[in-house]
N, C-alpha and C. Protein backbone atom coordinates (compact mmCIF):
# COMPACT_ATOMS: atom_id res chain seq x y z
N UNK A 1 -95.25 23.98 59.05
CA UNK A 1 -95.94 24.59 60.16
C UNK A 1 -97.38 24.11 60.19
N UNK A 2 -97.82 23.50 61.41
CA UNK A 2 -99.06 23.54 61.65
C UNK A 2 -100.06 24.34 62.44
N UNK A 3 -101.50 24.96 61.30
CA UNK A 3 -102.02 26.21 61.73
C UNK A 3 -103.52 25.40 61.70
N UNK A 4 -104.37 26.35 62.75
CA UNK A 4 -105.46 26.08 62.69
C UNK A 4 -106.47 26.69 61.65
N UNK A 5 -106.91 25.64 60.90
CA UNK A 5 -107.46 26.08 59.71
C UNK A 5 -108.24 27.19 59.96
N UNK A 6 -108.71 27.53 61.03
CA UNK A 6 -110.00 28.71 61.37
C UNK A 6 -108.95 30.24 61.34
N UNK A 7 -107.67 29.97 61.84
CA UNK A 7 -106.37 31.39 62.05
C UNK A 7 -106.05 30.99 60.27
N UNK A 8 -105.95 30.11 59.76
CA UNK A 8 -105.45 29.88 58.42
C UNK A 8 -106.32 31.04 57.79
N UNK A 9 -107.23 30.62 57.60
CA UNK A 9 -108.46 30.70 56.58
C UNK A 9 -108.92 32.91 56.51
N UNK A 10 -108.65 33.05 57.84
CA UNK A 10 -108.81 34.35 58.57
C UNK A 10 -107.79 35.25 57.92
N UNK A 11 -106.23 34.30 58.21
CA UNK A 11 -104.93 35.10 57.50
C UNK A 11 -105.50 34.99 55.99
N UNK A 12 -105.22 34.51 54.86
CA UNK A 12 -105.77 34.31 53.91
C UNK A 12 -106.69 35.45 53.48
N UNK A 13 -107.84 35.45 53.76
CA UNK A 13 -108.63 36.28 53.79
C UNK A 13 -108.30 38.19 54.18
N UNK A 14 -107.84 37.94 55.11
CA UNK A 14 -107.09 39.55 55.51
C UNK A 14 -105.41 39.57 54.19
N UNK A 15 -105.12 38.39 53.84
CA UNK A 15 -103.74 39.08 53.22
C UNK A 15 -104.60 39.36 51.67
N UNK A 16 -105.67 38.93 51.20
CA UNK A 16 -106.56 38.78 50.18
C UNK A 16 -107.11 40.42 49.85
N UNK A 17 -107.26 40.77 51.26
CA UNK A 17 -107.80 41.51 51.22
C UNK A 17 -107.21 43.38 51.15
N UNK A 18 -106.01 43.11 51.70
CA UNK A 18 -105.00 44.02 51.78
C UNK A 18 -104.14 44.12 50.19
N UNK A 19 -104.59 42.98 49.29
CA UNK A 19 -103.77 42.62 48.14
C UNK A 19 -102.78 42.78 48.20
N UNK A 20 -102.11 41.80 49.16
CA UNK A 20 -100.60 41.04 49.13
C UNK A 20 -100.61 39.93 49.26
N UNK A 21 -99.36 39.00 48.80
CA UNK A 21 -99.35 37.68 48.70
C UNK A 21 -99.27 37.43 50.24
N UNK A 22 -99.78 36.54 50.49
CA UNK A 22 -99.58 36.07 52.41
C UNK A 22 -98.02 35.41 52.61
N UNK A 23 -97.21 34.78 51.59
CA UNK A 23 -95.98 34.50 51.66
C UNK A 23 -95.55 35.61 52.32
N UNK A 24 -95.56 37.17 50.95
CA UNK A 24 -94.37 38.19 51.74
C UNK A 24 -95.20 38.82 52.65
N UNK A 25 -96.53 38.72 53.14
CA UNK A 25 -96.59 38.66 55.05
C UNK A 25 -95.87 38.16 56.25
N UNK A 26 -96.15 36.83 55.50
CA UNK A 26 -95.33 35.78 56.65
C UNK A 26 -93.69 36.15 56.23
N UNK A 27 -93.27 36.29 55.46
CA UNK A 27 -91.60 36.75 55.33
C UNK A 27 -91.47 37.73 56.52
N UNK A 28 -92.42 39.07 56.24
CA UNK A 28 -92.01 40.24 57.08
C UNK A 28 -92.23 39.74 58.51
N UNK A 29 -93.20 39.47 59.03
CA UNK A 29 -93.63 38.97 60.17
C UNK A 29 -92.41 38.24 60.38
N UNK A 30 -91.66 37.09 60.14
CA UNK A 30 -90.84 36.10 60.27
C UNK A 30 -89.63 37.01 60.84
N UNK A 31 -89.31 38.35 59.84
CA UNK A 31 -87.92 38.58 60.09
C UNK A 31 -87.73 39.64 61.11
N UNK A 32 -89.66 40.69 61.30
CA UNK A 32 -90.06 41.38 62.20
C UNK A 32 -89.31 40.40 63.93
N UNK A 33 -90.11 38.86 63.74
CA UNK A 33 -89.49 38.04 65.25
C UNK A 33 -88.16 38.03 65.26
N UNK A 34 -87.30 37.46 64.23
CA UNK A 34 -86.24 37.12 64.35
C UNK A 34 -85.35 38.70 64.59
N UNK A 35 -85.60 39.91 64.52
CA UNK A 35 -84.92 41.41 64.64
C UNK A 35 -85.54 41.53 66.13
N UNK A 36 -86.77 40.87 67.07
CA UNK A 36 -86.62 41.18 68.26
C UNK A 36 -86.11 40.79 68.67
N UNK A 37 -86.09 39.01 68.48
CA UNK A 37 -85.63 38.53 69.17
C UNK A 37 -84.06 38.77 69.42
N UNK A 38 -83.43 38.98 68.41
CA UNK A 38 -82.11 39.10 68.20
C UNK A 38 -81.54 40.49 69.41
N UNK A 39 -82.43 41.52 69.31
CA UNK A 39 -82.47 42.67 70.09
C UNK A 39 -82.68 42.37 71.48
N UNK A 40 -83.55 40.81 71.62
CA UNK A 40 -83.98 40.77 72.82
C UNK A 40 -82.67 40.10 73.88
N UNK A 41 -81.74 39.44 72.85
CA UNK A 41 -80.79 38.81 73.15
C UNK A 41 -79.94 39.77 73.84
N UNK A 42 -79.22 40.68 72.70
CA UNK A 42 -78.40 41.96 72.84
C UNK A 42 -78.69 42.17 74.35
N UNK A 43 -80.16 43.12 74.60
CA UNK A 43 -80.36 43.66 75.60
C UNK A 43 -80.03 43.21 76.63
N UNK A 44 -80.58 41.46 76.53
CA UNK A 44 -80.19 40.98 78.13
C UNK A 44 -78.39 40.29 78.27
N UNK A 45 -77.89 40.60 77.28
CA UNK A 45 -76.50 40.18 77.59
C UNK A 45 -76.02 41.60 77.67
N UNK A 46 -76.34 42.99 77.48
CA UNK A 46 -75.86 44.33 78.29
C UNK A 46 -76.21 44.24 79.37
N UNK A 47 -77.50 44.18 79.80
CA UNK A 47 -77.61 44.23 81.51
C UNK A 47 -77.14 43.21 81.90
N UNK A 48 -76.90 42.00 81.71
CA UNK A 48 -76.19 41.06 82.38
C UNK A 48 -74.91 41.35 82.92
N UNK A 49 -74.28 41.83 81.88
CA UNK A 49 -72.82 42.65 81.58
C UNK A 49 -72.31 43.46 82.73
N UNK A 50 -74.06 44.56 83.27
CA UNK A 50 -73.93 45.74 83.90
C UNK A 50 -74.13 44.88 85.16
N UNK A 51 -75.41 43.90 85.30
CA UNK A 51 -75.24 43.53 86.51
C UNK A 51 -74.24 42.85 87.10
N UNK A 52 -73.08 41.65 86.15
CA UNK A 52 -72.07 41.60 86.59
C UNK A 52 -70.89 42.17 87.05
N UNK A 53 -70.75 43.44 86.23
CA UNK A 53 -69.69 44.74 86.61
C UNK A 53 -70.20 44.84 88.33
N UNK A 54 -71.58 45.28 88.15
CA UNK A 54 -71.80 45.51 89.43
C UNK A 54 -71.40 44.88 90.72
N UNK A 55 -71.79 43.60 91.04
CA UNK A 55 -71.98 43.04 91.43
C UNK A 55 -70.17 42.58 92.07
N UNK A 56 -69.64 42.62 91.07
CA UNK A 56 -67.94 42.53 91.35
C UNK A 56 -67.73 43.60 91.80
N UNK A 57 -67.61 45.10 91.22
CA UNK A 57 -67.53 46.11 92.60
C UNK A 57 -67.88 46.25 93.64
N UNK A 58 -68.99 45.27 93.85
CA UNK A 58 -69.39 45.37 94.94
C UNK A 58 -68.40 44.11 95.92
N UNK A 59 -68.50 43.49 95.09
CA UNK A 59 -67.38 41.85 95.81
C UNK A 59 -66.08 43.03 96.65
N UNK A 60 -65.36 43.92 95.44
CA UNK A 60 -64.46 44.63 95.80
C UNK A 60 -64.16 45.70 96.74
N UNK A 61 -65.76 45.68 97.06
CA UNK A 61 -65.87 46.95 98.06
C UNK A 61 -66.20 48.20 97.64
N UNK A 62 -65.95 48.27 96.36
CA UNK A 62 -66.39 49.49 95.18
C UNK A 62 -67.81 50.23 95.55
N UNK A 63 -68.07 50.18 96.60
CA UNK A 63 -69.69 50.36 96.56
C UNK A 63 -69.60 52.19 97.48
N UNK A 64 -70.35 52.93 97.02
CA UNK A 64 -70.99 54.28 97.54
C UNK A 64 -72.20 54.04 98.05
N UNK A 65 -72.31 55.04 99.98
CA UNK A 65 -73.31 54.34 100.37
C UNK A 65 -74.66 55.27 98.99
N UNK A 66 -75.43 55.99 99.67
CA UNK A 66 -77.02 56.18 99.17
C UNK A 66 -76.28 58.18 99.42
N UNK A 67 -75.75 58.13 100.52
CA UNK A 67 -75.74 60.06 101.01
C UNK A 67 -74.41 60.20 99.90
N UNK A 68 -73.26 59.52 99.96
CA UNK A 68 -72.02 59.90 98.81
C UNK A 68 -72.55 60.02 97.28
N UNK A 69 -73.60 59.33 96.98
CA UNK A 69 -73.96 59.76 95.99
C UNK A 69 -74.96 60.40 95.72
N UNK A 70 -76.18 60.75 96.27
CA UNK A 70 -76.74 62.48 96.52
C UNK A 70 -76.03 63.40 96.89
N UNK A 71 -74.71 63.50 97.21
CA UNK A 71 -73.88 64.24 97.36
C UNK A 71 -73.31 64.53 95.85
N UNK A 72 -72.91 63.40 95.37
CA UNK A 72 -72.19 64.15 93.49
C UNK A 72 -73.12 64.26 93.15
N UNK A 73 -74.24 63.52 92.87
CA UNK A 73 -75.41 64.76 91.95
C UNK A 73 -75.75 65.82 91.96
N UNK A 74 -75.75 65.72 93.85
CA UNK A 74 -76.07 67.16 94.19
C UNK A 74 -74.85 68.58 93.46
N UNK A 75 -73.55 68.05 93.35
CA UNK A 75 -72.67 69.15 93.05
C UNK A 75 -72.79 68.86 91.59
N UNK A 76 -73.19 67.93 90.70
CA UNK A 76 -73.24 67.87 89.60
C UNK A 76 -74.80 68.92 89.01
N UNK A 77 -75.51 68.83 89.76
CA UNK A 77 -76.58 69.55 89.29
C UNK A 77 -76.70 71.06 89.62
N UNK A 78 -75.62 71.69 90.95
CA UNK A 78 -75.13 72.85 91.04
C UNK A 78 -74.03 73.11 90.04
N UNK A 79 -73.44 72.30 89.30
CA UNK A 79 -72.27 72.88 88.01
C UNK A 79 -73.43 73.10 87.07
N UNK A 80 -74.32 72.27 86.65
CA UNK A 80 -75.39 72.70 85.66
C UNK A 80 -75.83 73.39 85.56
N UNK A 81 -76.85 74.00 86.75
CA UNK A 81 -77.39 75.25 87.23
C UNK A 81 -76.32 76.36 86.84
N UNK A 82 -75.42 76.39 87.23
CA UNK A 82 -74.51 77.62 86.80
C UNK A 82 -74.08 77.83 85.77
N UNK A 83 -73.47 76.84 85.08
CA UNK A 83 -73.28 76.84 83.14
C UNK A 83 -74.59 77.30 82.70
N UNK A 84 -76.10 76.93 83.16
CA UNK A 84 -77.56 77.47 82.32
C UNK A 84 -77.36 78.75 82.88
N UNK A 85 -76.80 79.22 83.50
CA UNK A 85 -77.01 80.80 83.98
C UNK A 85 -77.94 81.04 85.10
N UNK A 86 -77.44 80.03 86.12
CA UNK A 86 -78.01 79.97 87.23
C UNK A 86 -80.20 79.71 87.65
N UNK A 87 -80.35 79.28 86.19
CA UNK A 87 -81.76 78.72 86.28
C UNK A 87 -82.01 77.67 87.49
N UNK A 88 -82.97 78.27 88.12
CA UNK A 88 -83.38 77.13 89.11
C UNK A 88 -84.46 76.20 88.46
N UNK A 89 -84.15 74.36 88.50
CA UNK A 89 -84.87 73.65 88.12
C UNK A 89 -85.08 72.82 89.18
């Protein structure tokens, strides 16, 4: 890896200073990227997933306009209301 001696010299100094070796810095840091990135992967191959599901129901016609579905929430959030004991939220 090539670093600029001025970010070199800086790390060094801060891992010096924290008294840890700068190796098992750069380890954690290293495996800190490689656990987002890996996560970052995951994430966008679920929504991909969701936007393709979608997107085929929709090919299929599968689609609810905007009022059919304020309509089930709406009766979904009147079953709620009544199981809490009729709390208005």
């Amino acid at each position: 890896m090539k670093l600029e001696p001025e970010l070199r010299d800086a790390f060094m100094a801060e891992a010096e200073a924290s008294r840890r070796p700068a190796s098992q810095i750069v380890r954690e840091m290293m495996r800190e990227f490689v656990e987002r990135q890996q996560q970052a992967r995951e994430y966008d191959a679920f929504l991909r997933g969701k936007v393709d599901s979608a997107r085929a129901k929709i090919a299929f016609g599968q689609i609810a306009s905007s009022a059919e579905v304020e309509e089930r929430f709406a009766a979904r959030r009147a079953a709620l209301r009544a199981r809490a004991g009729g709390a208005d939220t």
